[in-house]
PDB file of N, CA and C in Angstrom:
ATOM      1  N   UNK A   1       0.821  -1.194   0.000  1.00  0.00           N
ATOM      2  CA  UNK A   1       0.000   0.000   0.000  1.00  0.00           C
ATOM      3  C   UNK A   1       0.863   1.255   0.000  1.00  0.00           C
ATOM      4  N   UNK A   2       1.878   1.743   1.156  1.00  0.00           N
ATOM      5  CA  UNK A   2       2.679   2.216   1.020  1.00  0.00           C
ATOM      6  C   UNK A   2       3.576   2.798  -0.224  1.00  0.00           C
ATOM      7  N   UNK A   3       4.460   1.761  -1.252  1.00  0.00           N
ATOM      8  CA  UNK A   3       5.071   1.803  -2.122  1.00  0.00           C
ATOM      9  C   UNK A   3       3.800   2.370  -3.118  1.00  0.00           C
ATOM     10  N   UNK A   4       2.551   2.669  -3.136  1.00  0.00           N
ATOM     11  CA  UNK A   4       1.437   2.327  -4.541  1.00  0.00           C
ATOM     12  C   UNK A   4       1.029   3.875  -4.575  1.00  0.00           C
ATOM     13  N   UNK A   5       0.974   3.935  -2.874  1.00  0.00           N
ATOM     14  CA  UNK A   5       0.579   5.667  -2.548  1.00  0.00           C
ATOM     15  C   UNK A   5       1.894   6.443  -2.809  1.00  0.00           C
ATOM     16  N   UNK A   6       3.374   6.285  -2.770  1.00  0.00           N
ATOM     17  CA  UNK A   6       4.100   6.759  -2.889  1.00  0.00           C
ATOM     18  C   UNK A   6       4.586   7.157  -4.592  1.00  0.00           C
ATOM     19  N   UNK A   7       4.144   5.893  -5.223  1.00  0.00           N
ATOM     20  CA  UNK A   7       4.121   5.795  -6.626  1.00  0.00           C
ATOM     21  C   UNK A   7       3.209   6.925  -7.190  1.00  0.00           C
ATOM     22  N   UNK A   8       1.566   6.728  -6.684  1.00  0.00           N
ATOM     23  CA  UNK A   8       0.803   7.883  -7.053  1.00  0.00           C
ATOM     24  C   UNK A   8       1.356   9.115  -6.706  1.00  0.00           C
ATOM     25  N   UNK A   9       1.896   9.468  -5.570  1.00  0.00           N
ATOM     26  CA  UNK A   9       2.183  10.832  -5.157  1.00  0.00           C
ATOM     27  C   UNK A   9       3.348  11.622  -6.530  1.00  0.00           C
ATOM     28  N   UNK A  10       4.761  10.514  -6.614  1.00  0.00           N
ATOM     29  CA  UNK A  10       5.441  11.163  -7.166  1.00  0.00           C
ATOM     30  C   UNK A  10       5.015  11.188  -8.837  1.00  0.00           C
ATOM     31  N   UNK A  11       4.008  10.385  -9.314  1.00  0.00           N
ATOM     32  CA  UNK A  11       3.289  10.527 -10.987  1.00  0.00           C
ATOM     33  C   UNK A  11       2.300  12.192 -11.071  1.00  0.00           C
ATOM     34  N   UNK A  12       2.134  12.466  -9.778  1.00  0.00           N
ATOM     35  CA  UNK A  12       1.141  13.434  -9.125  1.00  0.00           C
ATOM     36  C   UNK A  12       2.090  14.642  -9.708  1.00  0.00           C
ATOM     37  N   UNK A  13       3.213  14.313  -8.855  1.00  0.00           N
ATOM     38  CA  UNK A  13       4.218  15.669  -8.560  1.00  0.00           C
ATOM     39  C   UNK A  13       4.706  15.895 -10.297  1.00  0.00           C
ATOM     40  N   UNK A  14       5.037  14.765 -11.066  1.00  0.00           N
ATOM     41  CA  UNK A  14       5.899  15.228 -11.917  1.00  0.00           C
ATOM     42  C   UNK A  14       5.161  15.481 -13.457  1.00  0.00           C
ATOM     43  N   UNK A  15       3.793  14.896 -13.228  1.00  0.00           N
ATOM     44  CA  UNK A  15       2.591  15.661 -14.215  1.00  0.00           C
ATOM     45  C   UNK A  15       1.232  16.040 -14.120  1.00  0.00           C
ATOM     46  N   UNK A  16       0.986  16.229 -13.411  1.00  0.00           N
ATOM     47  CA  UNK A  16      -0.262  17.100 -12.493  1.00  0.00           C
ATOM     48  C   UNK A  16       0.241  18.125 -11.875  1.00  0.00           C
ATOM     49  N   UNK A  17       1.099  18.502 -11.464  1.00  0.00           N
ATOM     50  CA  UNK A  17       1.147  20.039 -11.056  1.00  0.00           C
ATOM     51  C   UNK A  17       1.405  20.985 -11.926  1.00  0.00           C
ATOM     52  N   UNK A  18       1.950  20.013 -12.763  1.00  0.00           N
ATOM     53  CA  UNK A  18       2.036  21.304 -14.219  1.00  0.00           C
ATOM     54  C   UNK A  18       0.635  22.405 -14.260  1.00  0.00           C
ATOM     55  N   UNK A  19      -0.353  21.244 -14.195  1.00  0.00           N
ATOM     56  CA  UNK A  19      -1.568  22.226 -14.075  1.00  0.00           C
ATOM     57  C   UNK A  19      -1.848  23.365 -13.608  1.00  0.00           C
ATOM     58  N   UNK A  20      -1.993  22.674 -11.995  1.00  0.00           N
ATOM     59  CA  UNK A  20      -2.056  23.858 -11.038  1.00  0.00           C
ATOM     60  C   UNK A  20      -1.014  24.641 -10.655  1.00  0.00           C
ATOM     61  N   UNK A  21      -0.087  24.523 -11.376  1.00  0.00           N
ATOM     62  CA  UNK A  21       1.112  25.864 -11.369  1.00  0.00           C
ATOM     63  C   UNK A  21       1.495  26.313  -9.695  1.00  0.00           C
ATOM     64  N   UNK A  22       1.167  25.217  -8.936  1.00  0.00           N
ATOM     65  CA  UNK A  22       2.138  25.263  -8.255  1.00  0.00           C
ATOM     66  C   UNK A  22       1.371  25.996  -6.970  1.00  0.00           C
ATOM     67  N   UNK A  23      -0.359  25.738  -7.070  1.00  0.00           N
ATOM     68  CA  UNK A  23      -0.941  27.057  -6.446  1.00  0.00           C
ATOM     69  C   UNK A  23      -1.294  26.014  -4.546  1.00  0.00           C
ATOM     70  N   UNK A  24      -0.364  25.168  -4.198  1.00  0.00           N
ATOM     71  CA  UNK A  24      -0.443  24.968  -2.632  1.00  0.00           C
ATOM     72  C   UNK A  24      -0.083  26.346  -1.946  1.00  0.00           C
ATOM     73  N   UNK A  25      -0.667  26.341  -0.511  1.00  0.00           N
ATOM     74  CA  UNK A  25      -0.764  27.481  -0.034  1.00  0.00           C
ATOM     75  C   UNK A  25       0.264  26.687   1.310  1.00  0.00           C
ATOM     76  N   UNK A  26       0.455  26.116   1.208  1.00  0.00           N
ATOM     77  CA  UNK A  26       1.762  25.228   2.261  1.00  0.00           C
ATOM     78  C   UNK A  26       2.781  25.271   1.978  1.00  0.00           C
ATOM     79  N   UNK A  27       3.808  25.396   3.000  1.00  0.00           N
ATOM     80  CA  UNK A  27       4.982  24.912   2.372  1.00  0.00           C
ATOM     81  C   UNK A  27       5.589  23.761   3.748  1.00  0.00           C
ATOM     82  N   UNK A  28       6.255  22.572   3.024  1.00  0.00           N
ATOM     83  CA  UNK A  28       5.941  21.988   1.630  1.00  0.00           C
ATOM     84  C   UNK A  28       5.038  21.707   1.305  1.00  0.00           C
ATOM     85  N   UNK A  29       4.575  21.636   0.025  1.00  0.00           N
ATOM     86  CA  UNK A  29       3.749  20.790  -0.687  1.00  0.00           C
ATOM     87  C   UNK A  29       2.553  20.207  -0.114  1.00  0.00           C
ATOM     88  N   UNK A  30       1.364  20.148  -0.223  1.00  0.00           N
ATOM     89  CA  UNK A  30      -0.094  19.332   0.148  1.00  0.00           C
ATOM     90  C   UNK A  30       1.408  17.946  -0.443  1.00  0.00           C
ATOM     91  N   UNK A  31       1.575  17.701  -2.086  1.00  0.00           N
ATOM     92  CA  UNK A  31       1.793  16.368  -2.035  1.00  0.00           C
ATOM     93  C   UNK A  31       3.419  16.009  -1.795  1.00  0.00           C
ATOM     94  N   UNK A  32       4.418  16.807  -1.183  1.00  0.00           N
ATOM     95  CA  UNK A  32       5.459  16.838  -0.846  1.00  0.00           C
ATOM     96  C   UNK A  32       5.579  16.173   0.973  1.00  0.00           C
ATOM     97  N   UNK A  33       4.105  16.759   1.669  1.00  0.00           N
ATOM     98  CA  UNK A  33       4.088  16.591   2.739  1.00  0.00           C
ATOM     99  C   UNK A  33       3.546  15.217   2.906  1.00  0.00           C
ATOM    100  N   UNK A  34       2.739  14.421   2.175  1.00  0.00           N
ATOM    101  CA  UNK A  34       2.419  13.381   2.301  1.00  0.00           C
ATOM    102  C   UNK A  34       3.303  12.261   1.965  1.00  0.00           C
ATOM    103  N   UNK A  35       4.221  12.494   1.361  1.00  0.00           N
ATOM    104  CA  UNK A  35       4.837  11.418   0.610  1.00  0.00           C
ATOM    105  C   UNK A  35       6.020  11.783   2.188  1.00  0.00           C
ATOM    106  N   UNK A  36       6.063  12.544   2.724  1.00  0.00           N
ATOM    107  CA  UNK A  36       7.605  12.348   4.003  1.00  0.00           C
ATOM    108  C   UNK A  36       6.626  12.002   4.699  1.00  0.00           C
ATOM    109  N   UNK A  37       4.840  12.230   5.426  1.00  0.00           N
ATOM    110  CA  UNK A  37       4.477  11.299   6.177  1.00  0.00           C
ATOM    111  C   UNK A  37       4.472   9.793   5.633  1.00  0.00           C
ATOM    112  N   UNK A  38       4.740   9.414   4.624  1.00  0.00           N
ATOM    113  CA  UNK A  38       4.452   7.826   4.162  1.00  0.00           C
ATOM    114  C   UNK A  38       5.838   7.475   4.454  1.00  0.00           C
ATOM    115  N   UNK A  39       6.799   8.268   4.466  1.00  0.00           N
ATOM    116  CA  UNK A  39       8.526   7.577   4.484  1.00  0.00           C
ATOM    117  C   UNK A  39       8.434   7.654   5.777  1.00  0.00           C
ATOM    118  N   UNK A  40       8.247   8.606   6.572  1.00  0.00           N
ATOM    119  CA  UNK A  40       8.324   8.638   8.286  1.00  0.00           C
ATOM    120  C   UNK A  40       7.261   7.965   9.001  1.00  0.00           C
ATOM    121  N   UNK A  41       6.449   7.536   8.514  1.00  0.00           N
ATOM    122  CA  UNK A  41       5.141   7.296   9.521  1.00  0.00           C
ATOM    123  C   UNK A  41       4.594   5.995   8.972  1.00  0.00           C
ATOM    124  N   UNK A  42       3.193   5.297   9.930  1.00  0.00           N
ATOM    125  CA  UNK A  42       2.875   4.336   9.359  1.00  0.00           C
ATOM    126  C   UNK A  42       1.771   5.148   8.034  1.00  0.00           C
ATOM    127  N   UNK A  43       1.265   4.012   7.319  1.00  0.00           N
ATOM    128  CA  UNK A  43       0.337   4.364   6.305  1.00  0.00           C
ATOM    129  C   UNK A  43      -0.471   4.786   6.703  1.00  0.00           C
ATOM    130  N   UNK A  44      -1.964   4.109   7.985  1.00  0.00           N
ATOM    131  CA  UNK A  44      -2.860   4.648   8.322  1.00  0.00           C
ATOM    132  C   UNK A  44      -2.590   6.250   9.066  1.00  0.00           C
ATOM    133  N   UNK A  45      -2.024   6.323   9.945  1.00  0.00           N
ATOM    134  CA  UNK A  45      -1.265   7.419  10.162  1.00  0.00           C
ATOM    135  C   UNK A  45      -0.687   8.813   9.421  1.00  0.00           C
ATOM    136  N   UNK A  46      -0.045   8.579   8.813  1.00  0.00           N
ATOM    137  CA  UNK A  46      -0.084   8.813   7.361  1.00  0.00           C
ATOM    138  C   UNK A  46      -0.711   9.493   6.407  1.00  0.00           C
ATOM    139  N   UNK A  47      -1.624   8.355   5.704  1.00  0.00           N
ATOM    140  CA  UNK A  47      -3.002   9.253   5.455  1.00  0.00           C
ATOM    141  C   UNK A  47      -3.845   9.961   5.942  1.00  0.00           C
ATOM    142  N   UNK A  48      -4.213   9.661   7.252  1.00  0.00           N
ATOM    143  CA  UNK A  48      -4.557  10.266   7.911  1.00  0.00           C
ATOM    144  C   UNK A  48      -4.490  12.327   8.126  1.00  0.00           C
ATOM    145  N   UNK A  49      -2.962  11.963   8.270  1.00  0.00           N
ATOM    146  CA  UNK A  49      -2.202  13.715   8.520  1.00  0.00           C
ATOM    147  C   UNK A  49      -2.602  14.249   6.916  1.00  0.00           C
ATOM    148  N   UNK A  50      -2.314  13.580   6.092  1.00  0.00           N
ATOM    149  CA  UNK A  50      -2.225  14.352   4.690  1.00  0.00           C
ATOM    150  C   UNK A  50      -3.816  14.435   4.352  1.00  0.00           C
ATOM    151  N   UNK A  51      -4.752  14.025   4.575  1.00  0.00           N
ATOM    152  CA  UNK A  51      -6.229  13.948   4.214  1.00  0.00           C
ATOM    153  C   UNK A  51      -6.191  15.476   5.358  1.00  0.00           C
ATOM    154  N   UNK A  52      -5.730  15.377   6.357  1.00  0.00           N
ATOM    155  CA  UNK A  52      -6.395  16.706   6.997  1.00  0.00           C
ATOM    156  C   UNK A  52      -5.708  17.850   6.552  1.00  0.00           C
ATOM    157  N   UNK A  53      -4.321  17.462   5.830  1.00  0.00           N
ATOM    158  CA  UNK A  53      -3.238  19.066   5.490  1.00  0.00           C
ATOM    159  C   UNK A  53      -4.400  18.940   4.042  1.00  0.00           C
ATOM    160  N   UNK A  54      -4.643  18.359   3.317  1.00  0.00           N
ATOM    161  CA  UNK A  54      -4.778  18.611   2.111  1.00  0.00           C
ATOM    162  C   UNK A  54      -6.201  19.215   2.200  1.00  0.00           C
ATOM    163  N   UNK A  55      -7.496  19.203   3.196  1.00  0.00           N
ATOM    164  CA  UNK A  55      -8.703  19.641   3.015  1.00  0.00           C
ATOM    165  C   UNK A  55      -8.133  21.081   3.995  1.00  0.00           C
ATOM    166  N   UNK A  56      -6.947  21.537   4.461  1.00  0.00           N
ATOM    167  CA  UNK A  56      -6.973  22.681   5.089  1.00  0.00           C
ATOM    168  C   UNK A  56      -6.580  23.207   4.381  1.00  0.00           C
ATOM    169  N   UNK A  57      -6.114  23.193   2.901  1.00  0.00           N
ATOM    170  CA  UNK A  57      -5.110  23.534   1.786  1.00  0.00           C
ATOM    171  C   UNK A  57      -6.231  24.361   1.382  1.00  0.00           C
ATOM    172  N   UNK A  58      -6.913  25.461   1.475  1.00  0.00           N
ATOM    173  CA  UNK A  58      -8.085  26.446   0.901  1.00  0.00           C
ATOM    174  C   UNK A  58      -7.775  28.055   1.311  1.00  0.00           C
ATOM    175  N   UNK A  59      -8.987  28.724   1.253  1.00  0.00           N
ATOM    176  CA  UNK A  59      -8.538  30.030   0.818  1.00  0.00           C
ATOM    177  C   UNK A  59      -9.245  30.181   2.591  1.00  0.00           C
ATOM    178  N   UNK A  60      -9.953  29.309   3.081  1.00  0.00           N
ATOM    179  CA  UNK A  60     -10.352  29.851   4.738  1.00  0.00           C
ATOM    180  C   UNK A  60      -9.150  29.610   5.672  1.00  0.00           C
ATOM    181  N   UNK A  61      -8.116  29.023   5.634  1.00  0.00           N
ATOM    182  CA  UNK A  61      -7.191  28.951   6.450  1.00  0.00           C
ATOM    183  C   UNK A  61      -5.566  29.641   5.638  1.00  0.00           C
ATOM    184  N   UNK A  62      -4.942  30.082   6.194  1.00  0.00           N
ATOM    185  CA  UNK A  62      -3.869  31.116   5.824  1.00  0.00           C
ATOM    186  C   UNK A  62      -3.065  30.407   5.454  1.00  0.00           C
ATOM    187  N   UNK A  63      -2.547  28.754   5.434  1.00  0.00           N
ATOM    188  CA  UNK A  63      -1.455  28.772   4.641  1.00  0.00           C
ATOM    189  C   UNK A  63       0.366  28.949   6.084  1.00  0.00           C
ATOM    190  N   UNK A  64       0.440  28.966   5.109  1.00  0.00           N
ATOM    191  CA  UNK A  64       2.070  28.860   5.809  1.00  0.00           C
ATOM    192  C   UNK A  64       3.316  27.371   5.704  1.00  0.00           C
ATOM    193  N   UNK A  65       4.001  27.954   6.477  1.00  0.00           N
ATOM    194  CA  UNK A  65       4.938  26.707   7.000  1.00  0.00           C
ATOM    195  C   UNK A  65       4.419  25.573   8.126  1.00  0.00           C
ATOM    196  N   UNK A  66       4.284  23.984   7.126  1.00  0.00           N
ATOM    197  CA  UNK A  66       3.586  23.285   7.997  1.00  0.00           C
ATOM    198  C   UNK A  66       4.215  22.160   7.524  1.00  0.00           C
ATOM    199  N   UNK A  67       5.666  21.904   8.250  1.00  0.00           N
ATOM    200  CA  UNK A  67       6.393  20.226   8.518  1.00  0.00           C
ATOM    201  C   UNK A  67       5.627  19.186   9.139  1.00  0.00           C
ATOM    202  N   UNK A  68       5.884  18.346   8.453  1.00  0.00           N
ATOM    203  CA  UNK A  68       5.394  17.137   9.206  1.00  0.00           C
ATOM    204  C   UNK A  68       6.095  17.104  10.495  1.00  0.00           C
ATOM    205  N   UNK A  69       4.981  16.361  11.534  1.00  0.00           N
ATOM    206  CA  UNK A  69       5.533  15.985  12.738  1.00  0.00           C
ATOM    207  C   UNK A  69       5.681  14.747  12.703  1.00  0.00           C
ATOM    208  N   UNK A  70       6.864  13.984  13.134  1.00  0.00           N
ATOM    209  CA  UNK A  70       7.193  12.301  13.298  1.00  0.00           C
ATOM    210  C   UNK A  70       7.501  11.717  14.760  1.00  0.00           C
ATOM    211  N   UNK A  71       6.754  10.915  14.946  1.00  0.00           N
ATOM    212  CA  UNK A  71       7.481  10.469  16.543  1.00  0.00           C
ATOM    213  C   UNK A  71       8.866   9.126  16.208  1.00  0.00           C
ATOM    214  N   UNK A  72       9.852   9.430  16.492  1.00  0.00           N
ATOM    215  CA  UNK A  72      10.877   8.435  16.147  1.00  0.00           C
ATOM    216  C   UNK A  72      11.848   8.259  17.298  1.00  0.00           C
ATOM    217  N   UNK A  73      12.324   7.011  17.731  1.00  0.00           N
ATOM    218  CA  UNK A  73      13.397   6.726  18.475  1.00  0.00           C
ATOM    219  C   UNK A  73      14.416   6.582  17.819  1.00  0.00           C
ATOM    220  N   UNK A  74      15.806   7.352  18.125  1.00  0.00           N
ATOM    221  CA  UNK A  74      16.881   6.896  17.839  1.00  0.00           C
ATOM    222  C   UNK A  74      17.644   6.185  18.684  1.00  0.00           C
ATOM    223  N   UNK A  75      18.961   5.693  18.354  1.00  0.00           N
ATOM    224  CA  UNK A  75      19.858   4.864  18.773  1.00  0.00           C
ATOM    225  C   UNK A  75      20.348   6.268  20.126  1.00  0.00           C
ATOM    226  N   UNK A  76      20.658   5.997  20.680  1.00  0.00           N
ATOM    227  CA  UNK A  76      21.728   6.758  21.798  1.00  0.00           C
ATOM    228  C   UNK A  76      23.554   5.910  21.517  1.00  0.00           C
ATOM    229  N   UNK A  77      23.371   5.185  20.858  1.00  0.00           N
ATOM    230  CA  UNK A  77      24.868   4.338  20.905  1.00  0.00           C
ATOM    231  C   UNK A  77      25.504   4.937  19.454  1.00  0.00           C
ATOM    232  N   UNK A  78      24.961   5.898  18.869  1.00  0.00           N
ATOM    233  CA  UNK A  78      25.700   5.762  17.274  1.00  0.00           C
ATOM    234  C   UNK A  78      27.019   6.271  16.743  1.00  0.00           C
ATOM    235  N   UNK A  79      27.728   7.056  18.522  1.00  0.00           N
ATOM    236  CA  UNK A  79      28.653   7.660  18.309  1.00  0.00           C
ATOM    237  C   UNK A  79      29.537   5.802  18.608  1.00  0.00           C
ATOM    238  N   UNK A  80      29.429   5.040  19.399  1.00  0.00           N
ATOM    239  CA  UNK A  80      30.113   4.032  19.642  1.00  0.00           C
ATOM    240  C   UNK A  80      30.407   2.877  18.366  1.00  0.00           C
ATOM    241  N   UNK A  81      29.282   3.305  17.601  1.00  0.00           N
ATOM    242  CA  UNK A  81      29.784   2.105  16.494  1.00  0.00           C
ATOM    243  C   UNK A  81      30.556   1.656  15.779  1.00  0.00           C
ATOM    244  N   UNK A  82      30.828   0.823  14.626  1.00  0.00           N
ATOM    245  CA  UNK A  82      32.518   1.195  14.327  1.00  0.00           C
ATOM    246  C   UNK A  82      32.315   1.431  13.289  1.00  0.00           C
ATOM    247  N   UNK A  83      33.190   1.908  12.720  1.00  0.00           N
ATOM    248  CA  UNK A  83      33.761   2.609  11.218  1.00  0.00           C
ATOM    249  C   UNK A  83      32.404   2.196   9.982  1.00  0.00           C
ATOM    250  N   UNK A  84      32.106   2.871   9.635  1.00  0.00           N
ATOM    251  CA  UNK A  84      31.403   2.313   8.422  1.00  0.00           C
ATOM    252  C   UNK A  84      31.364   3.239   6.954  1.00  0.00           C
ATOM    253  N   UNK A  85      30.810   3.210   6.278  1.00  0.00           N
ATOM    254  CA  UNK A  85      30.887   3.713   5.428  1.00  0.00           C
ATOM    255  C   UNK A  85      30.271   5.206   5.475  1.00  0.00           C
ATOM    256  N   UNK A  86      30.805   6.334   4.940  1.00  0.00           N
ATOM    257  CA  UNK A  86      29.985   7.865   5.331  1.00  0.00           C
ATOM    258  C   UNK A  86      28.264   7.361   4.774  1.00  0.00           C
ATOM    259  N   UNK A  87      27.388   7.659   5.483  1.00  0.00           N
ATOM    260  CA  UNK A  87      25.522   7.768   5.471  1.00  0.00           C
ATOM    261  C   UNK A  87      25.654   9.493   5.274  1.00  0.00           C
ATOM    262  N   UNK A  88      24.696   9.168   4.240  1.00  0.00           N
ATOM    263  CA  UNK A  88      24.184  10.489   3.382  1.00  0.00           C
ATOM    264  C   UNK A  88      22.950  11.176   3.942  1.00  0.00           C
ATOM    265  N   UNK A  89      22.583  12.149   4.764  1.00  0.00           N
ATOM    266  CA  UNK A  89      21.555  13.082   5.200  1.00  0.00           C
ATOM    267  C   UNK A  89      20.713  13.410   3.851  1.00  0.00           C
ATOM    268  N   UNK A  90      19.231  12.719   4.317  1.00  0.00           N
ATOM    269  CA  UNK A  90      18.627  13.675   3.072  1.00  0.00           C
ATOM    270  C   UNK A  90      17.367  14.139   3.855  1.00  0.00           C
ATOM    271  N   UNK A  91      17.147  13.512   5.259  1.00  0.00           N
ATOM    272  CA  UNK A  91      16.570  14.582   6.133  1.00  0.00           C
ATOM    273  C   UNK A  91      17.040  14.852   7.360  1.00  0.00           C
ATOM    274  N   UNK A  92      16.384  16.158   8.176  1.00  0.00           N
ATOM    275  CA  UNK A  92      16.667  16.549   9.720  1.00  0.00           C
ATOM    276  C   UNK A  92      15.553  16.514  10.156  1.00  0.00           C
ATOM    277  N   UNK A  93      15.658  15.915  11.396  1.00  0.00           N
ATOM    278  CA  UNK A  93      15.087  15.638  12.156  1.00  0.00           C
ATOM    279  C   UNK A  93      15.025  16.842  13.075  1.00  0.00           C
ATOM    280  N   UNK A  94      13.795  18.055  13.330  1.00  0.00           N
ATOM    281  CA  UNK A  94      13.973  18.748  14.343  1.00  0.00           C
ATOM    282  C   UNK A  94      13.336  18.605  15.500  1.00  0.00           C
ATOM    283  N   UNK A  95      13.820  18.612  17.243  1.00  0.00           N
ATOM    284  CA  UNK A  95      13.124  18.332  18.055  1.00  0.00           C
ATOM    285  C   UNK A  95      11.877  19.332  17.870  1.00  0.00           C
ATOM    286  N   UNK A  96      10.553  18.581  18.343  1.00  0.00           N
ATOM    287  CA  UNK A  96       9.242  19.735  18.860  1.00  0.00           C
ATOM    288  C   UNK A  96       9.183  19.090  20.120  1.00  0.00           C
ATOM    289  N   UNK A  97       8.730  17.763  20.347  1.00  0.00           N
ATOM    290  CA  UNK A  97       8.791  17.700  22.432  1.00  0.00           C
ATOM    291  C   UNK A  97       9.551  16.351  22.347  1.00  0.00           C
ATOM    292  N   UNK A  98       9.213  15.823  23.624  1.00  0.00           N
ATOM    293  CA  UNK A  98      10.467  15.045  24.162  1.00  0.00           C
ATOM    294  C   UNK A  98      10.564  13.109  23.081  1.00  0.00           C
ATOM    295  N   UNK A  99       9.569  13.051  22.352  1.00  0.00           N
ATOM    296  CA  UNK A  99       9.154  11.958  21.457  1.00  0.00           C
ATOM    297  C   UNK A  99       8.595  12.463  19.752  1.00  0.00           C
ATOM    298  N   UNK A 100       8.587  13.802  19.709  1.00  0.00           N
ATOM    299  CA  UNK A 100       8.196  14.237  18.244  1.00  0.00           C
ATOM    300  C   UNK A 100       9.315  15.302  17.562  1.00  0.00           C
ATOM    301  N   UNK A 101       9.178  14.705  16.272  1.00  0.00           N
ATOM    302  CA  UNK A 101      10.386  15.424  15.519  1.00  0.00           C
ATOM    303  C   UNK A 101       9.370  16.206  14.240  1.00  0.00           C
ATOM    304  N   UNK A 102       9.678  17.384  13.742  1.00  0.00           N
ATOM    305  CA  UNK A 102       9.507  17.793  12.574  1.00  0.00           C
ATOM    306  C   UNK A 102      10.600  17.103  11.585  1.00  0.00           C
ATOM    307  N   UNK A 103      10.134  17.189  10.529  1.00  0.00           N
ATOM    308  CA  UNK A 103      11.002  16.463   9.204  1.00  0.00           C
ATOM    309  C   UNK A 103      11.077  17.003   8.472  1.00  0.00           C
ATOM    310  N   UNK A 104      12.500  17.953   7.919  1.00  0.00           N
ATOM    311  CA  UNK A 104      12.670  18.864   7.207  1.00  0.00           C
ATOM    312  C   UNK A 104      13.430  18.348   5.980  1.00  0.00           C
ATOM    313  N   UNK A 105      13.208  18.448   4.934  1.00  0.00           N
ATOM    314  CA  UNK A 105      14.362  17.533   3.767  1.00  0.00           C
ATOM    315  C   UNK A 105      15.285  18.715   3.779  1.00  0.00           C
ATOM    316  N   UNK A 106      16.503  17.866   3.603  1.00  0.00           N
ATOM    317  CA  UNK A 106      17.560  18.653   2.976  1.00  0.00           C
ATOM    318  C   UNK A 106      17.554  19.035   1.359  1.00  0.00           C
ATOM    319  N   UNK A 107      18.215  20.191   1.047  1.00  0.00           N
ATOM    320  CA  UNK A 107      17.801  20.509  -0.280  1.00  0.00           C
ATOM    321  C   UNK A 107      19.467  19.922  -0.699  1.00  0.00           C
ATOM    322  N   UNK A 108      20.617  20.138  -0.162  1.00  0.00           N
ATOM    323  CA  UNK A 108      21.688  19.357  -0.849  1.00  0.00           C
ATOM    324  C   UNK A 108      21.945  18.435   0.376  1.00  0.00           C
ATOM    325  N   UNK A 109      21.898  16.816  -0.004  1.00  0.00           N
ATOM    326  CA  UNK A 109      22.403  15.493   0.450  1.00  0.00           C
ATOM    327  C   UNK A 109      23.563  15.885   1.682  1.00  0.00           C
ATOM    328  N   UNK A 110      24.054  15.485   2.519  1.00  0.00           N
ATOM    329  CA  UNK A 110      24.656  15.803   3.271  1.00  0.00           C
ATOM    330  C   UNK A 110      25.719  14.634   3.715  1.00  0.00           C
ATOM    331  N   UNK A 111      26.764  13.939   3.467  1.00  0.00           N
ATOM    332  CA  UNK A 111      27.484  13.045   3.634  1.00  0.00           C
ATOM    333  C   UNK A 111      27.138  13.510   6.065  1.00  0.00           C
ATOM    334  N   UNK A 112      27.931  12.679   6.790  1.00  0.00           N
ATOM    335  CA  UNK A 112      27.694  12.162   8.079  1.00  0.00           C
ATOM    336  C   UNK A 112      29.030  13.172   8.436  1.00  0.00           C
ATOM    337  N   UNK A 113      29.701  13.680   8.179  1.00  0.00           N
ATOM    338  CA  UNK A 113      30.788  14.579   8.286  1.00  0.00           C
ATOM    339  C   UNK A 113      30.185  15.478   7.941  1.00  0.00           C
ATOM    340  N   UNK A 114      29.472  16.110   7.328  1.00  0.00           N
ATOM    341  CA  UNK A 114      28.988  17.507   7.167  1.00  0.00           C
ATOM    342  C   UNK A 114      29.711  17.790   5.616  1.00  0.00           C
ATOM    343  N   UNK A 115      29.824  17.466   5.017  1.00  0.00           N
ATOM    344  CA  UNK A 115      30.205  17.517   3.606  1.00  0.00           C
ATOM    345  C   UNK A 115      29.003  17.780   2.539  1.00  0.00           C
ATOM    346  N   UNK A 116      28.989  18.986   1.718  1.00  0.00           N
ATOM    347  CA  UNK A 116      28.117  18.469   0.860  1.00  0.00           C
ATOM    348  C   UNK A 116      28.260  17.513  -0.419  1.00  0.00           C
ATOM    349  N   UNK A 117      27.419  16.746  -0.323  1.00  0.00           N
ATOM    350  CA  UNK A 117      27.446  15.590  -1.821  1.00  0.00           C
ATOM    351  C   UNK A 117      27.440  15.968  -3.278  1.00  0.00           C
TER     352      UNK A 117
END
């Protein structure tokens, strides 16, 4: 389900917006924001958030800056691990409380050293 909604989203992005020229009142994207809740989140979940960003996407609510929120655990051990190959950043994770992250994409890839790719 996942992979089918993700498939629709990006056929969405790369010939259907031609149409609407681009007229979301979000940033990111009504379908930019759904496709990072489907990579970060479960599906029901998921759809869920993007069915409610996308019916607030109108001319009665103002619009703005509206990241997804993700609840995610990380490792606490990742400075201890051993050597591996540099991992490429293609998102940040920003704290909002003590279990939820906003999910911001990076616009250039980010090698684990802080390098850009």
């Amino acid at each position: 389900m996942k992979s089918l909604a993700l498939f629709l989203i990006k056929l969405y992005q790369r010939f259907f917006t031609l149409i609407g020229y681009g007229s979301c009142r979000y940033y990111p994207t009504c379908s930019q924001y759904a496709k990072e809740q489907l990579l970060h989140n479960g599906f029901l979940k998921a759809l869920f958030y993007s069915v409610i960003r996308i019916l607030k996407c109108n001319q009665l609510f103002d619009g703005g800056i509206d990241y997804p929120v993700v609840e995610k655990l990380f490792s606490s051990s990742f400075v201890l691990l051993p050597k591996q190959t540099p991992k490429t950043i293609h998102f940040w994770f920003i704290p909002k409380d003590k279990q939820s992250f906003y999910v911001v994409k990076a616009f250039k890839p980010f090698d684990i050293k802080g390098n850009s790719c």
